[in-house]
C-alpha atoms as a PDB file:
ATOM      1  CA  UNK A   1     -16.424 -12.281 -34.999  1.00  0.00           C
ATOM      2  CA  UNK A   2     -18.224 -11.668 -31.679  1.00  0.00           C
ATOM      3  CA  UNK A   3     -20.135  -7.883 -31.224  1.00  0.00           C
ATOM      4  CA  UNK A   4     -16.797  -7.274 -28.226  1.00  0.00           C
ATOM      5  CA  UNK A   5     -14.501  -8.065 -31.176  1.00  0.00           C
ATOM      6  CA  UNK A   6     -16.227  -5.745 -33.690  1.00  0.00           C
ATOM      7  CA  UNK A   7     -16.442  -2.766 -31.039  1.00  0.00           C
ATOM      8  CA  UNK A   8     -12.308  -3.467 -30.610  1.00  0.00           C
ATOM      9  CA  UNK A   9     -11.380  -2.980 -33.992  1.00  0.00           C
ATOM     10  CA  UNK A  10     -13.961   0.031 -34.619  1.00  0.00           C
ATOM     11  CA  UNK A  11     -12.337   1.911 -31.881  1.00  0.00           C
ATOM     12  CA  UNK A  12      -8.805   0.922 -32.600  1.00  0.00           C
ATOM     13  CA  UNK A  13      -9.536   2.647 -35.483  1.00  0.00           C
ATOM     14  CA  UNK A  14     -11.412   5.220 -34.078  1.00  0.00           C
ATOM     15  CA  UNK A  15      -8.337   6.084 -32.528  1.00  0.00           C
ATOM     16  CA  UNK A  16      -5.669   5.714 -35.425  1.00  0.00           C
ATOM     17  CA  UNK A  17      -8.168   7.860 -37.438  1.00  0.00           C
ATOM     18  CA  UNK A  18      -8.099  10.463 -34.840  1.00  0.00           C
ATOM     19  CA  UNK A  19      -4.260  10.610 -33.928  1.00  0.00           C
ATOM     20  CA  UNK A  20      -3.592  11.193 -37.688  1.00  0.00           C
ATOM     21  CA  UNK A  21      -5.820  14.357 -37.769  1.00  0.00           C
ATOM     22  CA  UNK A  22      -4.446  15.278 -34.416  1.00  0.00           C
ATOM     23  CA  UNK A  23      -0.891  15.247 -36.170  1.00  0.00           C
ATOM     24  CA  UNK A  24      -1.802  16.981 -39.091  1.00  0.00           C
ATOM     25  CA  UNK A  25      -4.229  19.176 -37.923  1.00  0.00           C
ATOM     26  CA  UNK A  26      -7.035  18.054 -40.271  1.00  0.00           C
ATOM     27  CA  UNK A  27     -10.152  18.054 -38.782  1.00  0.00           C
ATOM     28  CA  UNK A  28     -11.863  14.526 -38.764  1.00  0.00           C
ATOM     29  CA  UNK A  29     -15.318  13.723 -40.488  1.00  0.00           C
ATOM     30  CA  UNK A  30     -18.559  14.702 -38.500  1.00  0.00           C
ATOM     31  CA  UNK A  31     -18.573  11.241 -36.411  1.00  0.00           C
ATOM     32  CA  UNK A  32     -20.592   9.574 -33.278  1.00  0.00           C
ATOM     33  CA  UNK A  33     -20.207  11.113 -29.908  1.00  0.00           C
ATOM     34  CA  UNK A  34     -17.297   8.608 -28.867  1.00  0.00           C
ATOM     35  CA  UNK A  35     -15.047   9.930 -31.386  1.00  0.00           C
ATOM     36  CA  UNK A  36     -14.684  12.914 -29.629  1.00  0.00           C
ATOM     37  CA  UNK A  37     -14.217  11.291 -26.463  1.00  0.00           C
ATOM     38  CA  UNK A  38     -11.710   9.916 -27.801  1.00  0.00           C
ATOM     39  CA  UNK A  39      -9.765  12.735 -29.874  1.00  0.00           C
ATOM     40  CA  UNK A  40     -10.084  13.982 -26.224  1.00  0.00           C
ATOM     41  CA  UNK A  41      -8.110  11.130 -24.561  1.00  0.00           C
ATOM     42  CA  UNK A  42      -5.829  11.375 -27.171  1.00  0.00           C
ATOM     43  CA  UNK A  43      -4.590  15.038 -27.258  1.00  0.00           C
ATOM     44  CA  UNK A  44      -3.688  14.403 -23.239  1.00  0.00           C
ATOM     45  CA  UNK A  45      -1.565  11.329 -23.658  1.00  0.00           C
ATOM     46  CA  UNK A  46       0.082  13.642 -26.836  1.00  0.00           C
ATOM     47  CA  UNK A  47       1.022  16.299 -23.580  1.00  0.00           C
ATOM     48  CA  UNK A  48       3.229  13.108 -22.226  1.00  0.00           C
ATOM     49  CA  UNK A  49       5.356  12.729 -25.104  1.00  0.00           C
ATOM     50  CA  UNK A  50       6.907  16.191 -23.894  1.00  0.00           C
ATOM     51  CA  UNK A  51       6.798  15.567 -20.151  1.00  0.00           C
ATOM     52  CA  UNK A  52       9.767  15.586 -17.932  1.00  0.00           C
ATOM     53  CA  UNK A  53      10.891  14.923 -14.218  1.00  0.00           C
ATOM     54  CA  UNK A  54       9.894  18.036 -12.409  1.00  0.00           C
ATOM     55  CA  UNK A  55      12.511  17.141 -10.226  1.00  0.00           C
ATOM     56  CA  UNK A  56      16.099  17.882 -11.351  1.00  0.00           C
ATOM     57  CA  UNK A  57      18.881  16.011  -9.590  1.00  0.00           C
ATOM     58  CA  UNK A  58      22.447  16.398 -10.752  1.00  0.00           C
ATOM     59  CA  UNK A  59      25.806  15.120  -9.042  1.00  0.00           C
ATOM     60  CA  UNK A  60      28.795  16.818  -9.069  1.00  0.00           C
ATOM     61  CA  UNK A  61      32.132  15.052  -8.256  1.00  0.00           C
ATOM     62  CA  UNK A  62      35.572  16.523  -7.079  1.00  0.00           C
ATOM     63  CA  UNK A  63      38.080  13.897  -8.418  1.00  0.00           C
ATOM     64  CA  UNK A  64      41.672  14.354  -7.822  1.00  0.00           C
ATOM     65  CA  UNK A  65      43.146  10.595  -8.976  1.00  0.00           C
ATOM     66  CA  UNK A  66      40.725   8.424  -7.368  1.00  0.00           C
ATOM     67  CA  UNK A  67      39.355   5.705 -10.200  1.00  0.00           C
ATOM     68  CA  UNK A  68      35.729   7.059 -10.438  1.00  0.00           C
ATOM     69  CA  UNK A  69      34.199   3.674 -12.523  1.00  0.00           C
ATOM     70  CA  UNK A  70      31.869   3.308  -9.773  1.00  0.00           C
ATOM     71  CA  UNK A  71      29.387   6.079 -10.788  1.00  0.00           C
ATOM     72  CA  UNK A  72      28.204   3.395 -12.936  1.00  0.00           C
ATOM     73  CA  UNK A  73      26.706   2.131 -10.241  1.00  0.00           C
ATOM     74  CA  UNK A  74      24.352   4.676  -9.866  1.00  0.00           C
ATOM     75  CA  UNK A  75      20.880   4.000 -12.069  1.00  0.00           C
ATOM     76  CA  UNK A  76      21.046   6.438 -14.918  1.00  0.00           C
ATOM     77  CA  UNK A  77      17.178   7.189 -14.872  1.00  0.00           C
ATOM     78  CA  UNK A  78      17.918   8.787 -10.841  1.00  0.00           C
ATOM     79  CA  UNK A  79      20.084  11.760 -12.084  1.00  0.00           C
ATOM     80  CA  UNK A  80      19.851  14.132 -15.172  1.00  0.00           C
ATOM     81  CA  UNK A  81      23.748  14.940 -14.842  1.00  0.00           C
ATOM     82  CA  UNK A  82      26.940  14.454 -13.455  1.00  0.00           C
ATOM     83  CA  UNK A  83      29.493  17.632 -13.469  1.00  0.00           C
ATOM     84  CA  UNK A  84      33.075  15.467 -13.213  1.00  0.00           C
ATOM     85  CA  UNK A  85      35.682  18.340 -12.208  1.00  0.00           C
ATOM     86  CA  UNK A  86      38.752  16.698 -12.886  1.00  0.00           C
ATOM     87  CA  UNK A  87      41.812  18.126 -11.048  1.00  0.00           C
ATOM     88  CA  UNK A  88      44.807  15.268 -11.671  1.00  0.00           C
ATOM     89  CA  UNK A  89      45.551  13.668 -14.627  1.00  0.00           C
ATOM     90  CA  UNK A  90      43.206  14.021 -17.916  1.00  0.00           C
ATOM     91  CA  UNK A  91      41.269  10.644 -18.612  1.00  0.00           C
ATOM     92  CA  UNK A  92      39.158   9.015 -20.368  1.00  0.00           C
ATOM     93  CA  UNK A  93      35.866   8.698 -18.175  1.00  0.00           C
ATOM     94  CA  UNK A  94      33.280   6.440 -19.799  1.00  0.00           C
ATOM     95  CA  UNK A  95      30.370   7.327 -17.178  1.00  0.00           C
ATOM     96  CA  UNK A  96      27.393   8.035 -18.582  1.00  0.00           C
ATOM     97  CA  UNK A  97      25.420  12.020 -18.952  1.00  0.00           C
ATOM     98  CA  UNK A  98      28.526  13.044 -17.665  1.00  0.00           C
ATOM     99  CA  UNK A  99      30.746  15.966 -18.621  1.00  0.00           C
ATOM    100  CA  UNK A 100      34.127  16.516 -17.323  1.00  0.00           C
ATOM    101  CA  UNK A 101      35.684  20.388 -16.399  1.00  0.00           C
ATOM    102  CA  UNK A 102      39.271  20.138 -15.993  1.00  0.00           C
ATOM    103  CA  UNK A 103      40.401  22.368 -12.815  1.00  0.00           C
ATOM    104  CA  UNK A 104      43.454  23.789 -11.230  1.00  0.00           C
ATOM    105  CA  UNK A 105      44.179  21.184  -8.231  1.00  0.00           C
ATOM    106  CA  UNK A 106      43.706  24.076  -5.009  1.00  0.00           C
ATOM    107  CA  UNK A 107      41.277  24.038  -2.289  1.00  0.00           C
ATOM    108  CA  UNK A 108      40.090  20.055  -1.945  1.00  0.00           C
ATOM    109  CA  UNK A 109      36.778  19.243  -2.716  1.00  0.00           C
ATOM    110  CA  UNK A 110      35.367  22.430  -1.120  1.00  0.00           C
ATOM    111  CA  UNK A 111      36.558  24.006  -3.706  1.00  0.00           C
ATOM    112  CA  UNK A 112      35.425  22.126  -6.316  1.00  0.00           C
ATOM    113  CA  UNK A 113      32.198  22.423  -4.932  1.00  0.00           C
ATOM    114  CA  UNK A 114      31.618  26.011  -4.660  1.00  0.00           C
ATOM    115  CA  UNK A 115      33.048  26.254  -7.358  1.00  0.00           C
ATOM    116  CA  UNK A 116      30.185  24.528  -9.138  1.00  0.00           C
ATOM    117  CA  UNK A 117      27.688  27.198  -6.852  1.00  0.00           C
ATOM    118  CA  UNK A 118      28.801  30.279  -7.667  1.00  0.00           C
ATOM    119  CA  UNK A 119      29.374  29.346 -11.743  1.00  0.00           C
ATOM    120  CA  UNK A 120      26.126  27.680 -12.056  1.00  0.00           C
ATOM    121  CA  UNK A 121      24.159  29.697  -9.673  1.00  0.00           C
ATOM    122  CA  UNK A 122      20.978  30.936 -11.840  1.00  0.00           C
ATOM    123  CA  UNK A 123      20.737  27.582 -13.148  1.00  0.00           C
ATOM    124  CA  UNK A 124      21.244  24.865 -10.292  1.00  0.00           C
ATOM    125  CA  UNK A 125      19.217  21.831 -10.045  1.00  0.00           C
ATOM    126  CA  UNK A 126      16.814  21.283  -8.042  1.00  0.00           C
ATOM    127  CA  UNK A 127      19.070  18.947  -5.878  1.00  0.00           C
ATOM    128  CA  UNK A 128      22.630  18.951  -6.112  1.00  0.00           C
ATOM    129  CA  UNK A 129      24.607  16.020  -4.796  1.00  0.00           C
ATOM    130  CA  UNK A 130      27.923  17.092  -4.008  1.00  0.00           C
ATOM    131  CA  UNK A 131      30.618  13.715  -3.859  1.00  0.00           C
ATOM    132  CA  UNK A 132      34.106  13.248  -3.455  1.00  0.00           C
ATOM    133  CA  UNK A 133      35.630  11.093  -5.869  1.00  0.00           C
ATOM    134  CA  UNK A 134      36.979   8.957  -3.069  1.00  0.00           C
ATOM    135  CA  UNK A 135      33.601   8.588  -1.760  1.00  0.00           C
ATOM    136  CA  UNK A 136      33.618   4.683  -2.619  1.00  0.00           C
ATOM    137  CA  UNK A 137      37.014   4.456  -0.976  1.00  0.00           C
ATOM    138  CA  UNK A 138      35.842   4.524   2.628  1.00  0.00           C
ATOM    139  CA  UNK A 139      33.031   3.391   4.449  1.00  0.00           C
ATOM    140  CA  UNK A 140      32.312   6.095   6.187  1.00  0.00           C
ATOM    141  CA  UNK A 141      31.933   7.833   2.527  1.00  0.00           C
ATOM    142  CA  UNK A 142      30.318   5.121   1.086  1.00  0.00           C
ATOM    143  CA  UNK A 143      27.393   4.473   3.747  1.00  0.00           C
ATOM    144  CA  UNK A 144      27.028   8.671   3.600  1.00  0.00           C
ATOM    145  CA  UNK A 145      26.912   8.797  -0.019  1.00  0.00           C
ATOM    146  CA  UNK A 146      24.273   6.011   0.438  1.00  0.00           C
ATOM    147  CA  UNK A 147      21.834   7.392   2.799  1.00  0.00           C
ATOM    148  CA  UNK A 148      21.934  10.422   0.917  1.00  0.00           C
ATOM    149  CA  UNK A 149      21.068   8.781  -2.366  1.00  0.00           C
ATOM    150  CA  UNK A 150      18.033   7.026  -0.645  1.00  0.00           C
ATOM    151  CA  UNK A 151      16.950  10.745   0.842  1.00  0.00           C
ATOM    152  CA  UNK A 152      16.985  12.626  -1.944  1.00  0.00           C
ATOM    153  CA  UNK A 153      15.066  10.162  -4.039  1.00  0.00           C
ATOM    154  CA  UNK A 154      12.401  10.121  -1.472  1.00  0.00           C
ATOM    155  CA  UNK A 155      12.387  13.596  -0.603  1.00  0.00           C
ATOM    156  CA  UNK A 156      13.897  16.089  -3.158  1.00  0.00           C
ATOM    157  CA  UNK A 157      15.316  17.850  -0.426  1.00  0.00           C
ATOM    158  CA  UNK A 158      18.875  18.731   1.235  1.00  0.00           C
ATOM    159  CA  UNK A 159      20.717  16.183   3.447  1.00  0.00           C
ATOM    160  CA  UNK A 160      23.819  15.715   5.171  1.00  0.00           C
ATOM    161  CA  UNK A 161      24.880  13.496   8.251  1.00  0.00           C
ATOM    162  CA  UNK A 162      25.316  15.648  11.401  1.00  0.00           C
ATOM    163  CA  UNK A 163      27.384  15.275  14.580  1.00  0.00           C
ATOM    164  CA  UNK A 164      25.164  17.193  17.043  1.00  0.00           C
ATOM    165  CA  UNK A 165      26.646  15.843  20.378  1.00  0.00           C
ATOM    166  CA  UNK A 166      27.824  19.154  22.623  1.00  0.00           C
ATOM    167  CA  UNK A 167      30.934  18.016  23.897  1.00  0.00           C
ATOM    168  CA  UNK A 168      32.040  16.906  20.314  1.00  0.00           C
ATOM    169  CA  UNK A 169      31.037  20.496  18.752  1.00  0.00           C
ATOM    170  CA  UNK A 170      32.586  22.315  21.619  1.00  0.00           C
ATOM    171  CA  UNK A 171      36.063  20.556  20.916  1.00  0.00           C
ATOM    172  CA  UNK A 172      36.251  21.676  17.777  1.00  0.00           C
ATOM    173  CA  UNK A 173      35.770  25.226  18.513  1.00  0.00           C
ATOM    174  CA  UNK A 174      39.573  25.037  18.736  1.00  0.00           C
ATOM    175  CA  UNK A 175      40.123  23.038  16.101  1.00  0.00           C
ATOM    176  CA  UNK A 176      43.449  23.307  13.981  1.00  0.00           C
ATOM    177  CA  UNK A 177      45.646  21.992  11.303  1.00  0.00           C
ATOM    178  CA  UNK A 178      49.095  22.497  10.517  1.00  0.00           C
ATOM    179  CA  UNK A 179      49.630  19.016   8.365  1.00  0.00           C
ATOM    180  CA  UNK A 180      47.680  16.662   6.584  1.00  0.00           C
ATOM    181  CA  UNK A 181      48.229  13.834   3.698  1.00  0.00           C
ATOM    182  CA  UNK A 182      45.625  12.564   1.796  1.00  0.00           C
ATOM    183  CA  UNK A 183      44.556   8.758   2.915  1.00  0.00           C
ATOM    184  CA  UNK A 184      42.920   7.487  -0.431  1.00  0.00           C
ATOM    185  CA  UNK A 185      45.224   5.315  -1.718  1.00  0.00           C
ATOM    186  CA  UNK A 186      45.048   6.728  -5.288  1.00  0.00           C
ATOM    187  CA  UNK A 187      46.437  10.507  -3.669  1.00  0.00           C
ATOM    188  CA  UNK A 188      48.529   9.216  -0.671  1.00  0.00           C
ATOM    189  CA  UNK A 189      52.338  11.250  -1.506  1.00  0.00           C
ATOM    190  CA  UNK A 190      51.287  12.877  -4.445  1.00  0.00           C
ATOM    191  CA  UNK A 191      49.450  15.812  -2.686  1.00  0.00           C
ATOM    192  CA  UNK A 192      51.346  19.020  -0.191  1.00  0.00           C
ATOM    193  CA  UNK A 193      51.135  17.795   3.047  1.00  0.00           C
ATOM    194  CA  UNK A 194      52.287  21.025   4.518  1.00  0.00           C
ATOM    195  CA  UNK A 195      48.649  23.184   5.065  1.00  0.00           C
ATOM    196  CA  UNK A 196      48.302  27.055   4.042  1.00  0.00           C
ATOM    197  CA  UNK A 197      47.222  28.562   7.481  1.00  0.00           C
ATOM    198  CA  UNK A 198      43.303  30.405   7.295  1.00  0.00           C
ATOM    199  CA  UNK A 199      43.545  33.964   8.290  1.00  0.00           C
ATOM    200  CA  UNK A 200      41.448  33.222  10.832  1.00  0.00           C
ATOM    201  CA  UNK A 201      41.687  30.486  13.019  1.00  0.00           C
ATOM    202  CA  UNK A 202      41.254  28.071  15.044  1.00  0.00           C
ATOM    203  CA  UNK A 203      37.873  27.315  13.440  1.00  0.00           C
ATOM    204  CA  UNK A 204      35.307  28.880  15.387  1.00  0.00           C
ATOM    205  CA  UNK A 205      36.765  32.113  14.660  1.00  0.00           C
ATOM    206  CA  UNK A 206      36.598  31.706  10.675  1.00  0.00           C
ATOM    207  CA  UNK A 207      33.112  30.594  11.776  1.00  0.00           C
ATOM    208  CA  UNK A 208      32.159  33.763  13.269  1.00  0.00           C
ATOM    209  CA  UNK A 209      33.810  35.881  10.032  1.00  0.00           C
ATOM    210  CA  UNK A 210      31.300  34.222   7.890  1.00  0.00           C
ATOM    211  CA  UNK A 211      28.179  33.553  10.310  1.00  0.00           C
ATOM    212  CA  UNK A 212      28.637  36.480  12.606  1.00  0.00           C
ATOM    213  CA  UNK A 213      27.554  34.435  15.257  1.00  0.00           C
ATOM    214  CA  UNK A 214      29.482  31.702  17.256  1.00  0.00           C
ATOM    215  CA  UNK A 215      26.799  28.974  17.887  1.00  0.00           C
ATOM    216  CA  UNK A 216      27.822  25.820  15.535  1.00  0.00           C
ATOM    217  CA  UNK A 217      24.539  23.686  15.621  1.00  0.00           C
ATOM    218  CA  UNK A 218      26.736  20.810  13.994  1.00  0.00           C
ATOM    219  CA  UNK A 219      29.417  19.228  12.404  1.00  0.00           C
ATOM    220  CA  UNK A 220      29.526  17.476   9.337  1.00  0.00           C
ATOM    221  CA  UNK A 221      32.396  14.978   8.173  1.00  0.00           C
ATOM    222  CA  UNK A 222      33.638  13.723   5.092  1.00  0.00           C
ATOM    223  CA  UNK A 223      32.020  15.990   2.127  1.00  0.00           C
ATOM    224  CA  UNK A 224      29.433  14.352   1.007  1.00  0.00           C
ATOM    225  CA  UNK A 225      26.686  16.192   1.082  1.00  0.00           C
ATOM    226  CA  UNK A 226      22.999  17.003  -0.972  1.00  0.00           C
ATOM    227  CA  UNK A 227      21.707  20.969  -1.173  1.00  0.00           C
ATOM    228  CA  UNK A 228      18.447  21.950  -2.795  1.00  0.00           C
ATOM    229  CA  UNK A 229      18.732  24.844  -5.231  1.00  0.00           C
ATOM    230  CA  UNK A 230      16.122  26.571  -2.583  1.00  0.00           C
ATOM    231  CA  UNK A 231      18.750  26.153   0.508  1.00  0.00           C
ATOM    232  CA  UNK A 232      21.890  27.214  -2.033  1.00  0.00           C
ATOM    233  CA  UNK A 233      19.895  30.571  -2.766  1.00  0.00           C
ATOM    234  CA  UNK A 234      19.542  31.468   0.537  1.00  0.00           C
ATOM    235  CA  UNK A 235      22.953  32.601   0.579  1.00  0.00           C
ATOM    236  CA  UNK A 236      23.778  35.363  -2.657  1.00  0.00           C
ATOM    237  CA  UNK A 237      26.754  33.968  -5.204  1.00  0.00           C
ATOM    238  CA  UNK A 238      29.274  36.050  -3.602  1.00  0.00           C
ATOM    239  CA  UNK A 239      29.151  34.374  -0.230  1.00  0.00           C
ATOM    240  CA  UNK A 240      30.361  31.404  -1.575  1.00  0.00           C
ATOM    241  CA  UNK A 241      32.714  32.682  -3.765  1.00  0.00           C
ATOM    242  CA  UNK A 242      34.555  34.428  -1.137  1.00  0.00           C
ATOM    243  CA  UNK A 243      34.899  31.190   0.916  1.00  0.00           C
ATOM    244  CA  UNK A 244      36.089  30.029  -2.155  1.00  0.00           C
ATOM    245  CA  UNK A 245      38.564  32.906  -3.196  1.00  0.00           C
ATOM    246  CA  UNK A 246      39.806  31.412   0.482  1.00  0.00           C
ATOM    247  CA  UNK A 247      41.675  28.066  -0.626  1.00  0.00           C
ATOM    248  CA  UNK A 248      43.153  29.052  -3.604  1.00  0.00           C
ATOM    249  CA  UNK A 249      46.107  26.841  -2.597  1.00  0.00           C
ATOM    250  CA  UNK A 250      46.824  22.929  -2.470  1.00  0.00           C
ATOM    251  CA  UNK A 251      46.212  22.272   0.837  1.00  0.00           C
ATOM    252  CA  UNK A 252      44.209  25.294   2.740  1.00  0.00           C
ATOM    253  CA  UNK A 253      43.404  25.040   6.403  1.00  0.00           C
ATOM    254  CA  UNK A 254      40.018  26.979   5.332  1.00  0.00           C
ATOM    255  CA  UNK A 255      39.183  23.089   3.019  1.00  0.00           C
ATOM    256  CA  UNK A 256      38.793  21.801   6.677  1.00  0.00           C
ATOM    257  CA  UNK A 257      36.646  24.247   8.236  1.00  0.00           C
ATOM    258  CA  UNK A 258      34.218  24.080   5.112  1.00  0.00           C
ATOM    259  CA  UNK A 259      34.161  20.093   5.332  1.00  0.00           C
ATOM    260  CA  UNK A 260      32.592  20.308   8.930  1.00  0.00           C
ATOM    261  CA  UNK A 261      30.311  23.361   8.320  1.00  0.00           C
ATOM    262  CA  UNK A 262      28.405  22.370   5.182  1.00  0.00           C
ATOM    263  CA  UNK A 263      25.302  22.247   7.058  1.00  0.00           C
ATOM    264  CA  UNK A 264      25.468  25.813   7.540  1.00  0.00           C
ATOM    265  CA  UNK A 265      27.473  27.235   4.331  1.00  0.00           C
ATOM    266  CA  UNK A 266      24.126  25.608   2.603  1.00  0.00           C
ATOM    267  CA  UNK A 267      21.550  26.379   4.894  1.00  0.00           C
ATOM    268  CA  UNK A 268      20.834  22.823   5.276  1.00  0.00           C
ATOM    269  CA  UNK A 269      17.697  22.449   8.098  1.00  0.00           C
ATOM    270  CA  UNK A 270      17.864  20.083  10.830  1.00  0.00           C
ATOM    271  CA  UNK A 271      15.062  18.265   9.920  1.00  0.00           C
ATOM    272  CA  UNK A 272      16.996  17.325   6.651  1.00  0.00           C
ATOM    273  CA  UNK A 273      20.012  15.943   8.881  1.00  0.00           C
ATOM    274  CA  UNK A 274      20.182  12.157   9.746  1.00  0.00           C
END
C-alpha cells in the first residue's frame, strides 16, 4: 500500500479511536498532535446529532367535510405539525405529524383559527399557516395556499394576499350579510344558510369596535393565511378570544368580517402582503 493509503487508514482510525472515548468519556492515550485535532472535529459534528430547524412551521386546518388527502402533498420535511380541527364527521385521517381536535361546528374557519391562538398562545410556532380544508377545492384557494407555502419557506415570515385598491376597500365599508351557503361541494346543504347578525355592523363598524380606528389598509379573501408567532403576540390572548367568543354560532356574520381583516387581526405588515 501507497504512503496516501497508509495515512487513510491511520486516521480512520484515529477517528474511531477517538469517537469511542468521546462516548464513554475515557480519555484517549497521550497521542500526536493530529489526534487532538481531530477529537476536536469530532465533538462538533457530535453537537449535530441534537440539532434542529430553528425555524418552526406548523399548519393548522379548519375542516368541516371537505376530503383533506391532499395534505399529503405537502413535503413532510417543510412542516413540524399539522393541528387538523375536525368539525363534521369523525374520520380516519392518514396524513402524516398530524393530530386531529374534534370541535363544535360554530364560527367557520375563523373560529377554528383563533381558536388555535388563544389555546396555544405561549407556545405558537414560529410560523403558523392557517388553511381551510377546502383550500384545494378552488383556485383561488389553491394558488393562495401556494404562494404562501413558497413565502414562508423563503422567508419565515407572515403572508397573506391583499386587495389594496381604494374603491374596492371603500365598498366594503358597508358590507353585509344576511344569507350564505357554503360552495364546496363536500358542505353545499348540509350547513345554516340563514347568518346570525354581528352586533355591530355593516363591517366597518365591527372594524372600529376592535381597531378603534376606521382606516382598513386592506382586504383579504378566502382564509388562507400565514402569521409569525412575533405578529400573533402583538395582540394579548384575550383580543382574539373575544373575536372569537363572537361566532359562537353556525353561521355568524362576524366569520365574514374576520375573513377580510386577517391582515390586521394578525398584525400582518405590508411588506409581507403579495
Amino acid at each position: 500500500m501507497g504512503k496516501a493509503t497508509n495515512n487513510i487508514i491511520m486516521f480512520i482510525s484515529l477517528c474511531v479511536l477517538c469517537y469511542c472515548a468521546i462516548l464513554t468519556g475515557t480519555p484517549p492515550p497521550p497521542t500526536p498532535p493530529i489526534f487532538t485535532m481531530v477529537v476536536g472535529l469530532l465533538q462538533e459534528f457530535k453537537q449535530f446529532e441534537t440539532f434542529e430547524n430553528p425555524h418552526r412551521i406548523e399548519l393548522v386546518v379548519a375542516r368541516y367535510e371537505e376530503d383533506i388527502s391532499w395534505l399529503k402533498e405537502i413535503p413532510q420535511d417543510f412542516y413540524s405539525k399539522i393541528y387538523i380541527y375536525n368539525k363534521g364527521s369523525i374520520e380516519q385521517f392518514d396524513i402524516p405529524k398530524s393530530e386531529v381536535f374534534s370541535l363544535e361546528n360554530v364560527g367557520r374557519e375563523g373560529h377554528t383559527y383563533l381558536h388555535h391562538i388563544f389555546t396555544n398562545y405561549n407556545n405558537l410556532a414560529d410560523v403558523t399557516i392557517f388553511i381551510p380544508g377546502s383550500a384545494n377545492t378552488f383556485p383561488n384557494k389553491k394558488n393562495d395556499l401556494s404562494e404562501i407555502l413558497k413565502y414562508v419557506k423563503d422567508n419565515r415570515s407572515s403572508s397573506v394576499r391583499c386587495y389594496r385598491d381604494p374603491n374596492y376597500i371603500s365598498s366594503l365599508r358597508n358590507f353585509r350579510i344576511d344569507n350564505w351557503e357554503s360552495t364546496s361541494k363536500e358542505n353545499v346543504g348540509k350547513s345554516q344558510s340563514k347568518i346570525e347578525p354581528s352586533s355591530e355592523r355593516p363591517l366597518i363598524e365591527w372594524y372600529k369596535k376592535h381597531f378603534n380606528h376606521d382606516s382598513v389598509s386592506a382586504i383579504t379573501h378566502y382564509g388562507v393565511v400565514a402569521a409569525s408567532k412575533e405578529d400573533i403576540h402583538k395582540r394579548p390572548p384575550e383580543f382574539y378570544k373575544k373575536i372569537s367568543d363572537e361566532m359562537l354560532s353556525a353561521n355568524p356574520e362576524t366569520g365574514h368580517y374576520v375573513e377580510r381583516t386577517w391582515k390586521d387581526i394578525l398584525s400582518i405588515a405590508e411588506e409581507n402582503c403579495f
